[in-house]
PDB file of N, CA and C in Angstrom:
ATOM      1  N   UNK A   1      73.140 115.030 113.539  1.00  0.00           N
ATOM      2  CA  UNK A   1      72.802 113.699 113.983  1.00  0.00           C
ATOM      3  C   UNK A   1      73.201 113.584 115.455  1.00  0.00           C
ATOM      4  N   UNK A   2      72.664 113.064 115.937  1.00  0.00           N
ATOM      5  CA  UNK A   2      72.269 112.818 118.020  1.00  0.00           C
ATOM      6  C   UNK A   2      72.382 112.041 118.171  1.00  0.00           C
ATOM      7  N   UNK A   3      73.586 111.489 118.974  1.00  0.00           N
ATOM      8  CA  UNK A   3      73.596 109.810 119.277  1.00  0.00           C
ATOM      9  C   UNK A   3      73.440 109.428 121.048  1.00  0.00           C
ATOM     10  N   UNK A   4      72.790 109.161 121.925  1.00  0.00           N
ATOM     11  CA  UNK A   4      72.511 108.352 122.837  1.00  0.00           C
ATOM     12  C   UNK A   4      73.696 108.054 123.492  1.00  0.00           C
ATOM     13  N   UNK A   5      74.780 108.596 124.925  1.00  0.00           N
ATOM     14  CA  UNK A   5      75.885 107.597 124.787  1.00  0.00           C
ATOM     15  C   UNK A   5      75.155 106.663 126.062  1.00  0.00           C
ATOM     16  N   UNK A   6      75.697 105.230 126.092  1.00  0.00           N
ATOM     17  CA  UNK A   6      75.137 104.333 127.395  1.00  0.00           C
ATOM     18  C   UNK A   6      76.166 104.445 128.181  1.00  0.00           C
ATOM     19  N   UNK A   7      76.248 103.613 129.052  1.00  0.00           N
ATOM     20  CA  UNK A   7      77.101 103.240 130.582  1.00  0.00           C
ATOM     21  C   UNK A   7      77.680 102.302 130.311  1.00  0.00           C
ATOM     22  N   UNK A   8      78.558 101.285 130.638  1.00  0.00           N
ATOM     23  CA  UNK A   8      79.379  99.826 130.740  1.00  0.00           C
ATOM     24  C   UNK A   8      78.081  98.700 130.751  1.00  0.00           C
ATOM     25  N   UNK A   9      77.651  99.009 131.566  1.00  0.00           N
ATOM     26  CA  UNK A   9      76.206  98.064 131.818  1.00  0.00           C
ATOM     27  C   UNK A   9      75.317  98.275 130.976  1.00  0.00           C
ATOM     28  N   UNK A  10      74.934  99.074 130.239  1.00  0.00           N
ATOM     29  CA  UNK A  10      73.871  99.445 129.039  1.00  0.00           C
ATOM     30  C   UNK A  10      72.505 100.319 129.222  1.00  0.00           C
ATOM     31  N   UNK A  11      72.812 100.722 130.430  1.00  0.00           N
ATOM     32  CA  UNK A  11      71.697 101.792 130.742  1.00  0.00           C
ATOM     33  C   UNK A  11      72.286 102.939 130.451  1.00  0.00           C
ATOM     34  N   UNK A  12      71.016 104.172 129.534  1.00  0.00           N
ATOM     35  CA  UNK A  12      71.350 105.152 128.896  1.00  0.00           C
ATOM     36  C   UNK A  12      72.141 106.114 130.139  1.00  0.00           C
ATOM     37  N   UNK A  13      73.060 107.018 129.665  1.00  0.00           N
ATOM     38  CA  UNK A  13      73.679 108.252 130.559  1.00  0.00           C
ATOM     39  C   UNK A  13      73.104 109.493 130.433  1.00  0.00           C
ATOM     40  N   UNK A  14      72.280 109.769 129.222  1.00  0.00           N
ATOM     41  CA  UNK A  14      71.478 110.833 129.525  1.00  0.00           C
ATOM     42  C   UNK A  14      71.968 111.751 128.542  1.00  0.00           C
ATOM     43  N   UNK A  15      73.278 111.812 128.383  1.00  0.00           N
ATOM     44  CA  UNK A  15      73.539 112.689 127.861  1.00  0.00           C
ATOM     45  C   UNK A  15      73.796 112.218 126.223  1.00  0.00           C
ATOM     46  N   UNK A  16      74.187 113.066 125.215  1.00  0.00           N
ATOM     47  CA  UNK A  16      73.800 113.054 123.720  1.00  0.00           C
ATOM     48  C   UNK A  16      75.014 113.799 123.207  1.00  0.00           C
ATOM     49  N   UNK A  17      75.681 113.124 122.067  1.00  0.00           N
ATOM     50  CA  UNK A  17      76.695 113.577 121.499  1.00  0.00           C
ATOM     51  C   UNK A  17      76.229 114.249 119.927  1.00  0.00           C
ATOM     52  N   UNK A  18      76.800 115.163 119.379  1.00  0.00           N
ATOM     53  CA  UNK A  18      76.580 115.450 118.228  1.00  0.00           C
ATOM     54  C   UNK A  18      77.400 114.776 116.834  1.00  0.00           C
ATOM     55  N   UNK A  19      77.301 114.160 116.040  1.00  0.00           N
ATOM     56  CA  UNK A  19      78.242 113.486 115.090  1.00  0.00           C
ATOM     57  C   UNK A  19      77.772 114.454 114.076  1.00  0.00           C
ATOM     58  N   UNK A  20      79.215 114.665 112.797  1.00  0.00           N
ATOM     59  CA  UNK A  20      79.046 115.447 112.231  1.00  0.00           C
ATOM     60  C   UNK A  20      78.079 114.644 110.980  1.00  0.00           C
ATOM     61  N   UNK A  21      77.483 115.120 110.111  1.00  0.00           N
ATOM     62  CA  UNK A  21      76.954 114.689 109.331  1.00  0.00           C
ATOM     63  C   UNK A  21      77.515 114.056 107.860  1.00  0.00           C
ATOM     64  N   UNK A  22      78.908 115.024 107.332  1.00  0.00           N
ATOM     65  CA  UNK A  22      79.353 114.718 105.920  1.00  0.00           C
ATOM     66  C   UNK A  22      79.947 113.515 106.735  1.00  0.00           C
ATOM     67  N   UNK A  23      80.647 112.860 107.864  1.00  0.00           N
ATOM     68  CA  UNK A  23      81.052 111.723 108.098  1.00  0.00           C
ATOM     69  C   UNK A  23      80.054 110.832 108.379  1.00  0.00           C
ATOM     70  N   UNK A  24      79.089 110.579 109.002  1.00  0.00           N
ATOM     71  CA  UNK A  24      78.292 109.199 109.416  1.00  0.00           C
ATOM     72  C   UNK A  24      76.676 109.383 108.696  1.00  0.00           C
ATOM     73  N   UNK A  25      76.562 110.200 107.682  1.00  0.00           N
ATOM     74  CA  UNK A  25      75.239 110.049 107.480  1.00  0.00           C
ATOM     75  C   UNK A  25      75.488 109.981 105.700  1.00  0.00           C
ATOM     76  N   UNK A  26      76.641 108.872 105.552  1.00  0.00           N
ATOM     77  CA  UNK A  26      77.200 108.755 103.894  1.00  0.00           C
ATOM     78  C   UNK A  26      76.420 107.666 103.648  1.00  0.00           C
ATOM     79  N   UNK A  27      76.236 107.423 102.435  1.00  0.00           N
ATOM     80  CA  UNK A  27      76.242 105.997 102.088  1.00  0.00           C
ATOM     81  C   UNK A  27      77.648 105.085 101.870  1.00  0.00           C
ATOM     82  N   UNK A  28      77.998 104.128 102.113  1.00  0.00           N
ATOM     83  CA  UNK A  28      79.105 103.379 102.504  1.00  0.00           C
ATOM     84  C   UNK A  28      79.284 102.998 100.987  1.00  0.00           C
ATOM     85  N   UNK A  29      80.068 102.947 100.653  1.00  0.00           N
ATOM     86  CA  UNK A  29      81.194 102.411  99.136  1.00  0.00           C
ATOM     87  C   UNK A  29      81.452 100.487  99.461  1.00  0.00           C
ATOM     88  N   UNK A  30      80.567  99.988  98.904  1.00  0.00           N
ATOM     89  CA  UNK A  30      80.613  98.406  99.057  1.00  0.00           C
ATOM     90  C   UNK A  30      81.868  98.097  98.478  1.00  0.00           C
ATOM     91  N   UNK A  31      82.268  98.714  97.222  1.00  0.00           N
ATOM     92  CA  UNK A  31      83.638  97.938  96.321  1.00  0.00           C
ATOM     93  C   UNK A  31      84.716  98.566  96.800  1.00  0.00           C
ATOM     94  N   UNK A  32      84.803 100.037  98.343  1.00  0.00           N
ATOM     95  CA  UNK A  32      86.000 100.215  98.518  1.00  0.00           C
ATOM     96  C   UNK A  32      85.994  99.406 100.183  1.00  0.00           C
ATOM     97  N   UNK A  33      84.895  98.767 100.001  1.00  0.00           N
ATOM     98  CA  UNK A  33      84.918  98.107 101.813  1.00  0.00           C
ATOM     99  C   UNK A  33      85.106  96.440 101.342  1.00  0.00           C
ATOM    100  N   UNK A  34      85.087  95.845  99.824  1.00  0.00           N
ATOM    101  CA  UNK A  34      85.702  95.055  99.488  1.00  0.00           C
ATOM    102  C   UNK A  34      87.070  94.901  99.211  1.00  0.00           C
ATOM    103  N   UNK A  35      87.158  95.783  98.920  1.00  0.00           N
ATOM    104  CA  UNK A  35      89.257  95.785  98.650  1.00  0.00           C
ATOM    105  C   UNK A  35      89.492  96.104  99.583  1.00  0.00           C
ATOM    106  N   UNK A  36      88.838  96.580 100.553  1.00  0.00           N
ATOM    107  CA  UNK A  36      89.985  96.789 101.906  1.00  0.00           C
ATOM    108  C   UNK A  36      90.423  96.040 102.730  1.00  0.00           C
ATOM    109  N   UNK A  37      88.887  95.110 102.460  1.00  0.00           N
ATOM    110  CA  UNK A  37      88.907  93.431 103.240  1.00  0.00           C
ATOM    111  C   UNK A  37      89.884  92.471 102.580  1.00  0.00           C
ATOM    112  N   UNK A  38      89.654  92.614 101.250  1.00  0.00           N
ATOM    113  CA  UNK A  38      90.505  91.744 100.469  1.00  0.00           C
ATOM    114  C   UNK A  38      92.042  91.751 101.227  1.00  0.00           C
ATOM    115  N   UNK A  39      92.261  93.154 100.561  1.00  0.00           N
ATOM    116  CA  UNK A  39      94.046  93.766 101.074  1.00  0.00           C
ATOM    117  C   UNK A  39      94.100  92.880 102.488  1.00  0.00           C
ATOM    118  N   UNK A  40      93.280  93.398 103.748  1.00  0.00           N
ATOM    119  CA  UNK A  40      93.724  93.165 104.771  1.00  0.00           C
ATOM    120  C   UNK A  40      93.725  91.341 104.971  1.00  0.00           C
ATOM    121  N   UNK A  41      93.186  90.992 104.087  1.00  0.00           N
ATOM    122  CA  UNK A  41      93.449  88.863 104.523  1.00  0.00           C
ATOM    123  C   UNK A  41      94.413  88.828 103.601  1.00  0.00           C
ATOM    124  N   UNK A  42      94.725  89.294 101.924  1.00  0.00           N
ATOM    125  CA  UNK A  42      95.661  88.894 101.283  1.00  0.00           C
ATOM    126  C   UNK A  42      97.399  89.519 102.045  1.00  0.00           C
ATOM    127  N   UNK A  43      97.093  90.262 103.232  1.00  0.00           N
ATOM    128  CA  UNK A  43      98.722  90.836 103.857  1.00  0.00           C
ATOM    129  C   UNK A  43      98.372  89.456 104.866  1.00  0.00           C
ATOM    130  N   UNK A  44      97.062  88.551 105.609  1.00  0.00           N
ATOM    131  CA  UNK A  44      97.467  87.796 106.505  1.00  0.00           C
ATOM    132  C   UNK A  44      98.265  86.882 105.955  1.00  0.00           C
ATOM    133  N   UNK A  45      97.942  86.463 104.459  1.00  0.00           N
ATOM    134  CA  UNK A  45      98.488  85.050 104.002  1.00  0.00           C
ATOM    135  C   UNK A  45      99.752  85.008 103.776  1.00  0.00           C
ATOM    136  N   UNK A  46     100.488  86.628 103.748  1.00  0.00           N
ATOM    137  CA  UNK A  46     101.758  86.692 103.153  1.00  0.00           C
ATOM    138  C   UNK A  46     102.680  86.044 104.441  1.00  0.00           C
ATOM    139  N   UNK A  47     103.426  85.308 103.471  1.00  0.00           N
ATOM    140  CA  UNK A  47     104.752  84.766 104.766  1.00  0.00           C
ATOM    141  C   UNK A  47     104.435  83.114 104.807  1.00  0.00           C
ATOM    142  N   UNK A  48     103.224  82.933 104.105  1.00  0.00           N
ATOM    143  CA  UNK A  48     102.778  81.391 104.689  1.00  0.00           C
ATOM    144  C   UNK A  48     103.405  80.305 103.689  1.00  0.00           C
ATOM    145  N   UNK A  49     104.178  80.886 102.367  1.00  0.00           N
ATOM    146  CA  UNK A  49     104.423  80.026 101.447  1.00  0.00           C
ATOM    147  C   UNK A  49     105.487  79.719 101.451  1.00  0.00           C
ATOM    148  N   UNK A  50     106.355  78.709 100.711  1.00  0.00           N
ATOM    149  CA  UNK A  50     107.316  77.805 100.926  1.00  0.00           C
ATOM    150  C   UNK A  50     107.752  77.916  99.395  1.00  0.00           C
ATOM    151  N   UNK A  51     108.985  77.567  98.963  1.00  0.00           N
ATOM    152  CA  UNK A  51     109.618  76.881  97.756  1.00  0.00           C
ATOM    153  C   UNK A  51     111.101  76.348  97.953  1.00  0.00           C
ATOM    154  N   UNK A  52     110.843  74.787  97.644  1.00  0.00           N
ATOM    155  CA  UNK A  52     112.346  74.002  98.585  1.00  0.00           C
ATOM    156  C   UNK A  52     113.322  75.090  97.980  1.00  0.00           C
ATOM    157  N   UNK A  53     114.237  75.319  98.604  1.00  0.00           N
ATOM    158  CA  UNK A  53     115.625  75.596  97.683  1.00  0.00           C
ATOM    159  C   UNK A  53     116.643  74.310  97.286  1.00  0.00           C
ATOM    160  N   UNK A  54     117.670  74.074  96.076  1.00  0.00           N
ATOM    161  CA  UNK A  54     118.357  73.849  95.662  1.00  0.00           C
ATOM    162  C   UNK A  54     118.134  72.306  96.016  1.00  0.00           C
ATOM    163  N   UNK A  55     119.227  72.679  97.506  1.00  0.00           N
ATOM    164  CA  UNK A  55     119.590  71.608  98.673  1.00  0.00           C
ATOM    165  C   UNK A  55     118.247  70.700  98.918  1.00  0.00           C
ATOM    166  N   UNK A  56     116.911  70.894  98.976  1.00  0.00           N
ATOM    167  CA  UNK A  56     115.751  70.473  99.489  1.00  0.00           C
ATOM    168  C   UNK A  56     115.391  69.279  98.646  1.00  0.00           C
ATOM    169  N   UNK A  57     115.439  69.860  97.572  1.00  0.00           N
ATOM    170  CA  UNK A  57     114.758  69.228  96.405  1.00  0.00           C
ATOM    171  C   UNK A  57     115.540  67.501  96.101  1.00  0.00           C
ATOM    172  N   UNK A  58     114.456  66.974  96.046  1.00  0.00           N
ATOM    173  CA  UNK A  58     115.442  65.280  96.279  1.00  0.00           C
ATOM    174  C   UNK A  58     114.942  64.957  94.607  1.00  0.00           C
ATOM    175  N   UNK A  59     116.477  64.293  93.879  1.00  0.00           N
ATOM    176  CA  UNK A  59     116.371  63.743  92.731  1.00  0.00           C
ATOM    177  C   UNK A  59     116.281  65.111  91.650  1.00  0.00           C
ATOM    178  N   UNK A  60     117.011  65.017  90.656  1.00  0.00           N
ATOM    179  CA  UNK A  60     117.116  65.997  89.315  1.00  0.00           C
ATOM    180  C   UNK A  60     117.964  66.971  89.858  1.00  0.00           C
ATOM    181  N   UNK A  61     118.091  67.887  88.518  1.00  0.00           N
ATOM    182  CA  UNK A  61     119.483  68.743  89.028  1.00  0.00           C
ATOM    183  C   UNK A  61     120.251  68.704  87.575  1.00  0.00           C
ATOM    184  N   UNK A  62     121.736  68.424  88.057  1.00  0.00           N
ATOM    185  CA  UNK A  62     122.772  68.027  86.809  1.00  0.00           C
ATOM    186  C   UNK A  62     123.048  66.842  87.238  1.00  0.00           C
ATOM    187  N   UNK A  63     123.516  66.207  85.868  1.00  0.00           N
ATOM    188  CA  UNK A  63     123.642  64.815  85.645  1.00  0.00           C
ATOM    189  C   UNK A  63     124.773  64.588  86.676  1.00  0.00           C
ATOM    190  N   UNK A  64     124.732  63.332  87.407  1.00  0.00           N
ATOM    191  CA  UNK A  64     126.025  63.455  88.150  1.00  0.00           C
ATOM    192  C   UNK A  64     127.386  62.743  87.107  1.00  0.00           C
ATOM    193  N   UNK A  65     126.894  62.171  86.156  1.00  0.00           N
ATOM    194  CA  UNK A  65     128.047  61.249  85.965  1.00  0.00           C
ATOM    195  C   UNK A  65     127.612  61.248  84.065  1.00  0.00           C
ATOM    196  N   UNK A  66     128.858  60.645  83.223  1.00  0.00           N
ATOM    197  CA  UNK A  66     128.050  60.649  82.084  1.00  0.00           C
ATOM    198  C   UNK A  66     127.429  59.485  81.964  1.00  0.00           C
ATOM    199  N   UNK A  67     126.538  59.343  80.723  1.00  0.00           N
ATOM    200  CA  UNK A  67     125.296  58.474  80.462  1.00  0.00           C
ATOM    201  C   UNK A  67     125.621  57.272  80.034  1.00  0.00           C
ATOM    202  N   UNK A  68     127.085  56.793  79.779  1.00  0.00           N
ATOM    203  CA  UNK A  68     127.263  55.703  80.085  1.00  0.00           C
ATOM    204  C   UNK A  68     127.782  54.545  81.688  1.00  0.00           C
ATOM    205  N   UNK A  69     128.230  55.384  82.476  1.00  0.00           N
ATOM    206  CA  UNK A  69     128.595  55.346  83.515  1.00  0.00           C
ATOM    207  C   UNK A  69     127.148  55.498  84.560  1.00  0.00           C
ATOM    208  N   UNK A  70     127.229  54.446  85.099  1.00  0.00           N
ATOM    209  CA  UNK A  70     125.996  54.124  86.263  1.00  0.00           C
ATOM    210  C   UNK A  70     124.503  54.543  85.466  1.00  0.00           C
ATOM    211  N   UNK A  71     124.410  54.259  84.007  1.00  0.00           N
ATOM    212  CA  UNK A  71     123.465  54.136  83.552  1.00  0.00           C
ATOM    213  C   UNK A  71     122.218  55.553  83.530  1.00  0.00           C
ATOM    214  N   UNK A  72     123.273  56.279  83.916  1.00  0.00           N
ATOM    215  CA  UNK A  72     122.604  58.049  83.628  1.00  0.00           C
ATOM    216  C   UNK A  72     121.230  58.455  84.751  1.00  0.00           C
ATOM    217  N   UNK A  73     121.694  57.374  86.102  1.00  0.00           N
ATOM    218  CA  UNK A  73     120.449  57.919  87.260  1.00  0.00           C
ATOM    219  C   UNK A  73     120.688  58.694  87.673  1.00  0.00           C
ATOM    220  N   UNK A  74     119.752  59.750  87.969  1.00  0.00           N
ATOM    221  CA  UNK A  74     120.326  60.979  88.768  1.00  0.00           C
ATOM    222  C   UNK A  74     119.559  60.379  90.480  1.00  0.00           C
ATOM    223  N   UNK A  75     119.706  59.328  91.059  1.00  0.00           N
ATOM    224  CA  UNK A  75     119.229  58.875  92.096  1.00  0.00           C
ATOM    225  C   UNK A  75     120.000  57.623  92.439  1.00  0.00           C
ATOM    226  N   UNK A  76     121.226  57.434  92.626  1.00  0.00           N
ATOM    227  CA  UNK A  76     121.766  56.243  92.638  1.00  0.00           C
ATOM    228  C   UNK A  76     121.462  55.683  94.662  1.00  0.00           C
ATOM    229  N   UNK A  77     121.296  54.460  94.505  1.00  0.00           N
ATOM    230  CA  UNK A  77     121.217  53.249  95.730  1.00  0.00           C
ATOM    231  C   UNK A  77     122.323  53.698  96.450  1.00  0.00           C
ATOM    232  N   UNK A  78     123.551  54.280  96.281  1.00  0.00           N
ATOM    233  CA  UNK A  78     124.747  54.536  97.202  1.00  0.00           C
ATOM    234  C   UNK A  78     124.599  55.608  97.661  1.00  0.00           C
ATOM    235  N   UNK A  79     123.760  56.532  97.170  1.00  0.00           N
ATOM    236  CA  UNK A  79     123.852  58.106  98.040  1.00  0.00           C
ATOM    237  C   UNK A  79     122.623  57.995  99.018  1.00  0.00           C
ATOM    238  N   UNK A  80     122.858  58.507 100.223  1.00  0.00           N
ATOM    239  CA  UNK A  80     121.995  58.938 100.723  1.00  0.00           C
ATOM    240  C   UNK A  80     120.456  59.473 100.370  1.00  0.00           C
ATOM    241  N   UNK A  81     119.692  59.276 101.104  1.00  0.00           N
ATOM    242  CA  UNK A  81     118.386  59.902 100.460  1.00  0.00           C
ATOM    243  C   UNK A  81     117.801  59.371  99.410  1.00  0.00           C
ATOM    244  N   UNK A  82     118.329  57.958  99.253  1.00  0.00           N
ATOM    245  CA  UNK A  82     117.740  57.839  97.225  1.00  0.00           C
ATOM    246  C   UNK A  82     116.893  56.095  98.119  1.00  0.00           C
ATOM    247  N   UNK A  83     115.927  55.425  97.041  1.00  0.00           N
ATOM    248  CA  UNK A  83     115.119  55.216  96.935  1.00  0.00           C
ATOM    249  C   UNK A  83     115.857  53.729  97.368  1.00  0.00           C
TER     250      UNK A  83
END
């Protein structure tokens, strides 16, 4: 196979390269040029996800107090952060 090389500007150079054949004259594998695409966006997304820890998470947990005492809210009006 004979390939044409051009110039920067796009006018031919004249001269002609040889490519080997078992490489560029294959038929292309659609389901291994799908997983490769896949792989390469499913490594962009990695890193983008979140899960609060512990500290983050507002309201629930352990009980702070027992269930007769301040009526068993785990969100009481005196702490910070509560409603």
């Amino acid at each position: 196979m004979q390939i044409e090389i051009y110039k920067k500007d796009g006018s031919p150079s004249g001269e002609k390269v040889t490519l080997d054949p078992s490489i560029f004259e294959i038929k292309p594998n659609d389901h291994a040029i799908y997983m490769a695409v896949r792989s390469i966006m499913a490594n962009k997304r990695q890193g983008t996800h979140k899960v609060k820890p512990r500290n983050e998470v507002r309201g629930g947990g352990k009980k702070p107090f027992k269930q007769k005492k301040t009526v068993g809210r785990r969100r009481i009006h005196l702490w910070t952060h509560s409603p």
